[in-house]
Protein backbone atom coordinates (compact mmCIF):
# COMPACT_ATOMS: atom_id res chain seq x y z
CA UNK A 1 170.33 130.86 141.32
CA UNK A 2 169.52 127.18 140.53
CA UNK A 3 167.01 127.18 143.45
CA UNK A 4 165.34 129.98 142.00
CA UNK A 5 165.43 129.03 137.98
CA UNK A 6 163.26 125.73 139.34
CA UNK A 7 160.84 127.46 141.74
CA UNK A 8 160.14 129.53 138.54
CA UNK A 9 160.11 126.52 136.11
CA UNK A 10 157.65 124.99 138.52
CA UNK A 11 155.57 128.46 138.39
CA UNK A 12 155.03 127.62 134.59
CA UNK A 13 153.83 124.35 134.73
CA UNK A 14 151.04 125.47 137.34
CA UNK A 15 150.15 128.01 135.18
CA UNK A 16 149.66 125.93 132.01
CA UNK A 17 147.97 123.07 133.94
CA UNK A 18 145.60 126.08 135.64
CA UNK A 19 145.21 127.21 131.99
CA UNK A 20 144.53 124.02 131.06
CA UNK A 21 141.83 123.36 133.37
CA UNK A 22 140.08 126.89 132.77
CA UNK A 23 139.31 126.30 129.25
CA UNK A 24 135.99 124.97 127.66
CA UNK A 25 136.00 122.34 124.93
CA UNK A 26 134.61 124.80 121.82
CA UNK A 27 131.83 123.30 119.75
CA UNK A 28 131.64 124.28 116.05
CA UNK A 29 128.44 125.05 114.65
CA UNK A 30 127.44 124.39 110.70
CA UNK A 31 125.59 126.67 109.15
CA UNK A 32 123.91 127.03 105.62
CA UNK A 33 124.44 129.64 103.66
CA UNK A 34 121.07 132.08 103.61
CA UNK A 35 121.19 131.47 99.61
CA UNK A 36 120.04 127.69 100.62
CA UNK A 37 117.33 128.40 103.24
CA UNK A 38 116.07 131.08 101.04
CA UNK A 39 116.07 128.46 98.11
CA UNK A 40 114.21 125.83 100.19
CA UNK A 41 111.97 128.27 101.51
CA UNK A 42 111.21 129.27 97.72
CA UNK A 43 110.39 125.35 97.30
CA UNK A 44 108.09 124.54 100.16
CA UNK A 45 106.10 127.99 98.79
CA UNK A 46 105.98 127.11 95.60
CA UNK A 47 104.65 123.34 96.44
CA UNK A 48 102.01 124.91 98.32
CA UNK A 49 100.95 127.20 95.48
CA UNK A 50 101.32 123.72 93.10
CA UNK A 51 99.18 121.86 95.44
CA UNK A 52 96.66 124.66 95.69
CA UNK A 53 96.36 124.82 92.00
CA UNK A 54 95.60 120.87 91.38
CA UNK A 55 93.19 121.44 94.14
CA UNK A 56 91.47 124.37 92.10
CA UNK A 57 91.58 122.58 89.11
CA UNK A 58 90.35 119.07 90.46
CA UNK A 59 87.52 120.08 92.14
CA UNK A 60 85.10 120.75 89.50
CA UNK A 61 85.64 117.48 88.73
CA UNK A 62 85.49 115.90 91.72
CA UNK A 63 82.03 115.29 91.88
CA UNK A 64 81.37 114.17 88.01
CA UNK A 65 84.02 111.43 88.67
CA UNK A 66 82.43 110.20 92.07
CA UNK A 67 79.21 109.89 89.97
CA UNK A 68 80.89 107.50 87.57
CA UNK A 69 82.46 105.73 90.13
CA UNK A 70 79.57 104.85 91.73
CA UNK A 71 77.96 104.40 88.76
CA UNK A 72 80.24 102.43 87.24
CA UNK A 73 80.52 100.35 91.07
CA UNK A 74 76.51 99.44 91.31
CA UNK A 75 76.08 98.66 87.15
CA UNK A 76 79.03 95.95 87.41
CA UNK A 77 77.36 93.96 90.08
CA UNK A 78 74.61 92.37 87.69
CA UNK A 79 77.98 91.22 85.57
CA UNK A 80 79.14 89.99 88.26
CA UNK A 81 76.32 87.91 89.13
CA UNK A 82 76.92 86.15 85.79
CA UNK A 83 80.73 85.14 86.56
CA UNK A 84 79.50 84.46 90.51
CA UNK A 85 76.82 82.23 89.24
CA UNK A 86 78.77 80.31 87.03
CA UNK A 87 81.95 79.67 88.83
CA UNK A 88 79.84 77.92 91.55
CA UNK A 89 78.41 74.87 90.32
CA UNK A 90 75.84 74.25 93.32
CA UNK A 91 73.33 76.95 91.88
CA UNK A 92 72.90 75.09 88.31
CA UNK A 93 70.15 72.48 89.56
CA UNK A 94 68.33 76.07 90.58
CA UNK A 95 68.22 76.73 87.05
CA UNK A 96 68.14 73.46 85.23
CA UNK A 97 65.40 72.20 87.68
CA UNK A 98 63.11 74.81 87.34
CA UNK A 99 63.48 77.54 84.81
CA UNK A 100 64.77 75.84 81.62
CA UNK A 101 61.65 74.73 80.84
CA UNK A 102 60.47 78.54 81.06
CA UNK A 103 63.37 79.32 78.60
CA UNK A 104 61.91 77.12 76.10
CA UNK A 105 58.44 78.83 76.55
CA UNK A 106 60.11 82.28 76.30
CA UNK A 107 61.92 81.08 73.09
CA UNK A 108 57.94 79.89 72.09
CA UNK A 109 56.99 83.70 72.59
CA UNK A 110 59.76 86.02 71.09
CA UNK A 111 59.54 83.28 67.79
CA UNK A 112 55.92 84.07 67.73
CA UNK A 113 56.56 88.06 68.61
CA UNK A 114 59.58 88.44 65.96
CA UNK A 115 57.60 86.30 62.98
CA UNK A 116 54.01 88.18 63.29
CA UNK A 117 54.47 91.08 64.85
CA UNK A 118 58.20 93.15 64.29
CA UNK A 119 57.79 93.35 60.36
CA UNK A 120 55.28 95.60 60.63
CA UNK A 121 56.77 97.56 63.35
CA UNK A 122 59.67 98.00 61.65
CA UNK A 123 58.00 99.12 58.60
CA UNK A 124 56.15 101.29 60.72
CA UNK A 125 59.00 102.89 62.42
CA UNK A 126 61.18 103.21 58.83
CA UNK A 127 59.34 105.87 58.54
CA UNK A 128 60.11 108.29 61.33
CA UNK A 129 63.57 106.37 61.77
CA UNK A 130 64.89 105.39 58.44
CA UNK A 131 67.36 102.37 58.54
CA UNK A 132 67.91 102.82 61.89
CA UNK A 133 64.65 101.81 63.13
CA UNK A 134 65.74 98.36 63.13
CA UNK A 135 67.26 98.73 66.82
CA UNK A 136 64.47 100.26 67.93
CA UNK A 137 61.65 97.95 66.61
CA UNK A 138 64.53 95.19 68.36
CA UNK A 139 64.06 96.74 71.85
CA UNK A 140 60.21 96.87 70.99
CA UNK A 141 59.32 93.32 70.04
CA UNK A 142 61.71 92.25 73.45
CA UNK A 143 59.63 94.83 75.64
CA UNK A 144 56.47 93.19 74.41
CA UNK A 145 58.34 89.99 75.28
CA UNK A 146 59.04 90.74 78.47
CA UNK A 147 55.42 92.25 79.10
CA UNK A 148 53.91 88.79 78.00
CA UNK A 149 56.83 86.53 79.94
CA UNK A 150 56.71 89.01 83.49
CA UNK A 151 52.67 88.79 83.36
CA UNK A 152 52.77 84.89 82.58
CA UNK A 153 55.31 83.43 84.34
CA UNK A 154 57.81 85.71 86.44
CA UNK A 155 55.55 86.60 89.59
CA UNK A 156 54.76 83.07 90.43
CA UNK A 157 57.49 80.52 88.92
CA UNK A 158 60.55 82.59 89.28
CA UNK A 159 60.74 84.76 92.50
CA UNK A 160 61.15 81.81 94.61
CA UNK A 161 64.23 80.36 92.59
CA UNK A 162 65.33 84.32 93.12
CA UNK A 163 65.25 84.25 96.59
CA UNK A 164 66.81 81.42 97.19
CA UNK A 165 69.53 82.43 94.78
CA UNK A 166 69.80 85.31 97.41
CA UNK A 167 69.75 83.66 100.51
CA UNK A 168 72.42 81.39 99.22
CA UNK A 169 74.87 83.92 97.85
CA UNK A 170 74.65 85.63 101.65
CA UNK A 171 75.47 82.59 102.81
CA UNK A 172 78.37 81.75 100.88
CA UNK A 173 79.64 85.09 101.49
CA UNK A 174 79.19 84.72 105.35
CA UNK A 175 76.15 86.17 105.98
CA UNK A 176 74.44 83.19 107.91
CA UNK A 177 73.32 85.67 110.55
CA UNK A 178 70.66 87.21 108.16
CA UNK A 179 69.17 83.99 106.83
CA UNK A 180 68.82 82.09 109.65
CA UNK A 181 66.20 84.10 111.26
CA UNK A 182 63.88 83.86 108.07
CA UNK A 183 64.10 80.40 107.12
CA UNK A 184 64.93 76.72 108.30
CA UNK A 185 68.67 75.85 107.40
CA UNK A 186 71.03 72.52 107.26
CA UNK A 187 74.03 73.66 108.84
CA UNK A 188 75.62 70.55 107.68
CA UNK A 189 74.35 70.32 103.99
CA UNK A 190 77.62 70.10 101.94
CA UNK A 191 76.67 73.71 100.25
CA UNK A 192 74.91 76.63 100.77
CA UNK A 193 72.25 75.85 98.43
CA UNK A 194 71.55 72.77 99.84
CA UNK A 195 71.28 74.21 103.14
CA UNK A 196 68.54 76.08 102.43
CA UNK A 197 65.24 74.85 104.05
CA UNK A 198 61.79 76.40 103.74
CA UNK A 199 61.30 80.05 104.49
CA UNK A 200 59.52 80.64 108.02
CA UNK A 201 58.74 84.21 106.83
CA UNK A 202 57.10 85.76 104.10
CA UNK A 203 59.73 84.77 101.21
CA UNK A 204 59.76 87.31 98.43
CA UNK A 205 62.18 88.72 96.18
CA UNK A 206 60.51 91.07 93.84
CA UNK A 207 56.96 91.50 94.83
CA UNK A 208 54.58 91.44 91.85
CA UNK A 209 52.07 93.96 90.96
CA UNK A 210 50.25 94.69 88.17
CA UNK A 211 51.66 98.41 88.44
CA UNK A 212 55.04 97.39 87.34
CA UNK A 213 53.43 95.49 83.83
CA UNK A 214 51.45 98.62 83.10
CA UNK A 215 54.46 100.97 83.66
CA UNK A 216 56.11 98.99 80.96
CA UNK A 217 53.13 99.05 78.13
CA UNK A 218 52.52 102.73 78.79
CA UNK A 219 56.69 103.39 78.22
CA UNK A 220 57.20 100.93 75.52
CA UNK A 221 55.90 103.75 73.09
CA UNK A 222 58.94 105.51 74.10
CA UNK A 223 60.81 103.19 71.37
CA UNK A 224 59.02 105.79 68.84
CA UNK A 225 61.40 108.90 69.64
CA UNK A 226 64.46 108.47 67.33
CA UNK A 227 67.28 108.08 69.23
CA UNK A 228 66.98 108.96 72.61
CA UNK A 229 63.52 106.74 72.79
CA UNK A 230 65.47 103.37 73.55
CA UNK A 231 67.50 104.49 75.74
CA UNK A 232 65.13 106.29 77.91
CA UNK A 233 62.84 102.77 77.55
CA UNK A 234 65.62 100.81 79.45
CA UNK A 235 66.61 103.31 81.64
CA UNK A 236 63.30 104.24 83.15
CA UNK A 237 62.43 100.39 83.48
CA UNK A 238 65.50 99.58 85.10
CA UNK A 239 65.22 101.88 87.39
CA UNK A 240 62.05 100.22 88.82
CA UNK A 241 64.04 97.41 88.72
CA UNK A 242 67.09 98.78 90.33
CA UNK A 243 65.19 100.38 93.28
CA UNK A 244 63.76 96.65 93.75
CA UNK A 245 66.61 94.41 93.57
CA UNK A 246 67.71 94.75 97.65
CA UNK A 247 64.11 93.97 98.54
CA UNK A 248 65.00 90.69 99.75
CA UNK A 249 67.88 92.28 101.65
CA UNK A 250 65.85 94.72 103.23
CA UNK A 251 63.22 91.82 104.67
CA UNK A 252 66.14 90.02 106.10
CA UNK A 253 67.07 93.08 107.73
CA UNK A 254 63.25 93.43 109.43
CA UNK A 255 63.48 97.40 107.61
CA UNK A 256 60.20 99.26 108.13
CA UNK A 257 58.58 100.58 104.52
CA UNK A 258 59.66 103.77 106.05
CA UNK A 259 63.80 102.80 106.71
CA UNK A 260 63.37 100.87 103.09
CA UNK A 261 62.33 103.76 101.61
CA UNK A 262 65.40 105.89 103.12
CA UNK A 263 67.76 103.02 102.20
CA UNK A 264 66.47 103.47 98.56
CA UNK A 265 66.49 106.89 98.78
CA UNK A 266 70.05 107.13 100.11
CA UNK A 267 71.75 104.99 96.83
CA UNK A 268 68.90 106.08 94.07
CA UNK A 269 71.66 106.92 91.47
CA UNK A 270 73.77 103.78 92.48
CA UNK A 271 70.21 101.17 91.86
CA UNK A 272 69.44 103.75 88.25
CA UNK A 273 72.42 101.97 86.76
CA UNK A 274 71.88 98.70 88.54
CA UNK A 275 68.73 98.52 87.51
CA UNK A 276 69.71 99.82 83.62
CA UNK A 277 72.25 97.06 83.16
CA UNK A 278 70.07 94.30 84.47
CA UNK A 279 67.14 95.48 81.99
CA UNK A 280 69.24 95.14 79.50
CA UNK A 281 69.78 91.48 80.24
CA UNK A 282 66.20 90.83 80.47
CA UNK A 283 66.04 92.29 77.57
CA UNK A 284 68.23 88.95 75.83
CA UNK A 285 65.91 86.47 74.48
CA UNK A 286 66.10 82.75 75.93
CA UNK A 287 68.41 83.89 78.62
CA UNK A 288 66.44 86.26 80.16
CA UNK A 289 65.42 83.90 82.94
CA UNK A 290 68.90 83.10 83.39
CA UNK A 291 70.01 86.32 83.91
CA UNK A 292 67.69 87.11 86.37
CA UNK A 293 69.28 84.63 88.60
CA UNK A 294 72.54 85.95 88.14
CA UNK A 295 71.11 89.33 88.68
CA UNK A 296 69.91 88.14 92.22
CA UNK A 297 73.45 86.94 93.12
CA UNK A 298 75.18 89.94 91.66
CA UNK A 299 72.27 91.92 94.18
CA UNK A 300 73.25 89.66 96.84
CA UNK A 301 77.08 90.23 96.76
CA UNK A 302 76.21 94.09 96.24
CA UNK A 303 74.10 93.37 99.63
CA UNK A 304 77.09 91.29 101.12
CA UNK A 305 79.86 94.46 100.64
CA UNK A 306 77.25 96.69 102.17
CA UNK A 307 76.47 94.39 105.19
CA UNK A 308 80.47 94.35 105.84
CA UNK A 309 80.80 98.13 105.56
CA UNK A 310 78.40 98.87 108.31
CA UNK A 311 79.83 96.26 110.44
CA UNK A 312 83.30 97.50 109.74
CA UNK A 313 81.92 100.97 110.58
CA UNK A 314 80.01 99.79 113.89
CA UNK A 315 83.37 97.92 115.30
CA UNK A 316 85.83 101.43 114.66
CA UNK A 317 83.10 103.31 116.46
CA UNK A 318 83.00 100.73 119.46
CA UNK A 319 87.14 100.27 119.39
CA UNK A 320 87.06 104.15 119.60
CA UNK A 321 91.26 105.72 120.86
CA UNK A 322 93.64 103.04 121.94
CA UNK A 323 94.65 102.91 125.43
CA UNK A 324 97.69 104.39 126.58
CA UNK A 325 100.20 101.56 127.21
CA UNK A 326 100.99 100.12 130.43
CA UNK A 327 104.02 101.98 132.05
CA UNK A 328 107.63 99.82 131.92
CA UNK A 329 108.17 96.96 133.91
CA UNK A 330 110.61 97.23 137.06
CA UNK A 331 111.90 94.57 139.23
CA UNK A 332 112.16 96.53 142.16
CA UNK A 333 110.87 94.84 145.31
CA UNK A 334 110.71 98.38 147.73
């Protein structure tokens, strides 16, 4: 009896441990409730329809606000010539050196202008304009100015102190490269105006013509239209001027009439605006000639940002995918 209550104790104790051994650790799986994945379902749908929506809404106006931008981009520049030009000190001899005198005989010609001649312009435009043809015969007398000063002076005293404005801003903002081709440089002049030597191309800035003057007599009657008149006045000379100002940039560059003309073409709403605010400094008794240097620089750091783009653009196209990295190191010497 004993013998046979342990043979079937022993019996057990296989049969547990066999049990044992049989069975499969059980894994316990989470999951949501359908009420959640239907609610975050719900969410990612309604997102999409959200997003959708801005998209519909925002894309009318997409375009009218890249407009401004740009806009608002190219007609800051000339402003920023002003702070660029007087932050560095090195371009004031430019100035003093060469075109104050010229300030004093533009001061000579808008005294004469505004004694003899706005009066009766002014009385002449009451009429049409009421009290509000002061601002216009304004704009008048300083178009006449500028005629007189641009026919006199501008074409052969200032475009050299322009250009080398220009070349000098390039420099400063590391544009060496496109100088050095075109004129003799000190590489070890202290500045960058000082390291300008003399041109060993043709050197011009804004090339004169006789067009240009004309365009402005034939517009200036454009003062006459009540209010829209001025406006129109500076913003169909500027553009001239606008469409000008990278002339400079483009002779550096060795551009073809033909690849100028497609530059131009390419940012003609960008050099409108440009061009509008810069007339409007020319436009400033006294300081006119002063603002046309800092127009160059603000041109030449426009130029500058430009220059950097395309070579930013030329290096991602030569960089093109990364490699694949190199596969892990082993120490293995079989």
């Amino acid at each position: 009896t004993a013998i046979c209550a342990f043979i079937s104790s022993e019996s057990r104790v296989q049969a547990i441990a066999g049990t044992t051994s049989n069975s499969k650790p059980t894994t316990t799986s989470l999951r949501y409730p359908s009420s959640l994945t239907a609610t975050t379902e719900m969410s990612e749908s309604q997102q999409s329809a959200w997003s959708s929506r801005v998209d519909v809404v925002l894309r009318p106006v997409e375009r009218p606000v890249s407009y401004l931008t740009r806009a608002g981009i190219a007609a800051s520049y000339p402003l920023r010539g002003i702070w660029y030009f007087l932050r560095n000190k090195e371009f004031y001899p430019l100035f003093l050196s060469r075109l104050l005198p010229l300030s004093i005989i533009s001061f000579l010609v808008y005294f004469i202008l505004f004694t003899f001649a706005f009066l009766p312009q002014f009385a002449f435009l009451a009429i049409f304009h009421g009290w509000g043809a002061w601002v216009n015969a304004v704009v008048l007398v300083l178009g006449e100015g500028v005629v007189i000063i641009q026919g006199l002076f501008e074409g052969f005293f200032v475009d050299e102190c322009r250009v080398d404005v220009f070349d000098a801003t390039l420099i400063k903002e590391s544009h060496t490269d496109l100088v050095a081709p075109h004129r003799i440089l000190f590489p070890d002049a202290p500045t960058a105006v000082k390291m300008l030597g003399k041109p060993t191309t043709s050197a011009i800035y804004t090339p004169w013509s006789m067009v240009q003057i004309i365009e402005l007599i034939i517009f200036l009657p454009l003062n006459f239209i009540p209010v829209v008149g001025t406006p129109a006045f500076i913003i169909i000379t500027g553009t001239r001027l606008g469409k000008l100002a990278h002339y400079r940039w483009f002779q550096l560059s060795g551009l073809s009439k033909k690849e100028s003309k497609r530059e131009i073409s390419s940012r003609t709403w960008e050099y409108v605006w440009f061009g509008t605010v810069a007339m409007l400094l020319e436009l400033v008794p006294v300081l006119s000639f002063f603002f046309l240097l800092t127009t160059s620089a603000g041109a030449a750091l426009w130029a500058a940002r430009m220059e950097d783009e395309k070579r930013r653009e030329a290096v991602d196209s030569l960089v093109g995918e990364p490699l694949p990295p190199p596969p892990p190191y082993e120490d293995d010497p079989v």
